[in-house]
Protein backbone atom coordinates (compact mmCIF):
# COMPACT_ATOMS: atom_id res chain seq x y z
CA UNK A 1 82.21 -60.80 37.56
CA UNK A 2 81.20 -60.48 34.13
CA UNK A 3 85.09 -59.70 33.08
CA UNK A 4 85.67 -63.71 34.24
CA UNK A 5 83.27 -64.84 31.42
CA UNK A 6 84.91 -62.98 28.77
CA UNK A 7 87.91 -65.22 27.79
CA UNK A 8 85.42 -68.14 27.92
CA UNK A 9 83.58 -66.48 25.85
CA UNK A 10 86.54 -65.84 23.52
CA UNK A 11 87.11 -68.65 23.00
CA UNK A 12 83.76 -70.09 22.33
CA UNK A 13 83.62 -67.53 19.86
CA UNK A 14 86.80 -68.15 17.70
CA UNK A 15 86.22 -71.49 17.80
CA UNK A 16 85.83 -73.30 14.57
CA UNK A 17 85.30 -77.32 14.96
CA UNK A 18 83.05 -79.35 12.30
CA UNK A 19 80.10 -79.83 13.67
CA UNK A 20 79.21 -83.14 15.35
CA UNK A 21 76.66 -85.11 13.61
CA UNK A 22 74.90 -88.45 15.33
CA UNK A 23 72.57 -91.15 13.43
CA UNK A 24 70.17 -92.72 15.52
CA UNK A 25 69.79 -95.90 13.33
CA UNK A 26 67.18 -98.86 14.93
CA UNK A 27 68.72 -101.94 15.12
CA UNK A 28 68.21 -104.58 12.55
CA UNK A 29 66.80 -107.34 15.04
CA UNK A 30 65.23 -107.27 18.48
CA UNK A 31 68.04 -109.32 20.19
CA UNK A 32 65.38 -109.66 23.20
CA UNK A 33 61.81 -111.02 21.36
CA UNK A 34 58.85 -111.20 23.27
CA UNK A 35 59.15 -114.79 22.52
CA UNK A 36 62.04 -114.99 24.03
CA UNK A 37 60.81 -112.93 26.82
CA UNK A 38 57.54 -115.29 27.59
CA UNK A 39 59.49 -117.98 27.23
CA UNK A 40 61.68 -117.28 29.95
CA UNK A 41 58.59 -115.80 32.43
CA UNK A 42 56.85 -119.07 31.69
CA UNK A 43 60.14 -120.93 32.67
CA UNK A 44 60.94 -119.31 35.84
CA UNK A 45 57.14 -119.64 36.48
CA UNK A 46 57.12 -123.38 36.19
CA UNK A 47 60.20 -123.77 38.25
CA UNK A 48 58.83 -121.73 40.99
CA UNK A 49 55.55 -123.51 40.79
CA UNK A 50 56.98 -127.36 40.56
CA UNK A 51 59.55 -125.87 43.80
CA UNK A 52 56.15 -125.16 45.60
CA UNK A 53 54.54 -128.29 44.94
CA UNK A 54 57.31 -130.16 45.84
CA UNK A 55 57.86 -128.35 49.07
CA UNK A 56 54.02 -128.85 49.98
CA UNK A 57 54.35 -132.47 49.27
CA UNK A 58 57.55 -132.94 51.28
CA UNK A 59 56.05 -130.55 54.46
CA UNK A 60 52.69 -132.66 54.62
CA UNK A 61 54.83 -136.17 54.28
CA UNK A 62 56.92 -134.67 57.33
CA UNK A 63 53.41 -133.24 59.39
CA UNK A 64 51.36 -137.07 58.59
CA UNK A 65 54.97 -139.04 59.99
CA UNK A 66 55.07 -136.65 62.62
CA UNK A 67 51.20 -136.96 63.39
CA UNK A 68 51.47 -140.64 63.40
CA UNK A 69 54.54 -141.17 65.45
CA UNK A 70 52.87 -139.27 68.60
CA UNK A 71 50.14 -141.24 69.03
């Protein structure tokens, strides 16, 4: 088995590429601010909490017409 290995080995061996060299640089600006962030949360909060309200107001209006048309 070990005679399989040897012409990869070869040719790891003779081998002679630059060597490949990567800068991690930061990025100037945060594209996604936690401004930005809370904004959004706080958005999707208040639409979530105006769809509730709106639902409970609409569900009791349809329980008290309901209520009031079987007696």
């Amino acid at each position: 088995m070990p005679f399989l290995l040897l012409p990869f080995t070869f040719l790891l061996l003779t081998s002679r590429q630059a060597p490949i060299i990567v800068r991690i640089t930061e990025p100037s600006d945060d594209p996604t601010g936690i401004a930005h962030v809370i904004t959004q949360a706080l958005g999707i909060t208040g639409a979530l909490t105006l769809l509730a309200v709106i639902f409970g107001v609409v569900f009791a209006a349809v329980l008290f017409w309901f209520r009031s048309r079987s007696r």
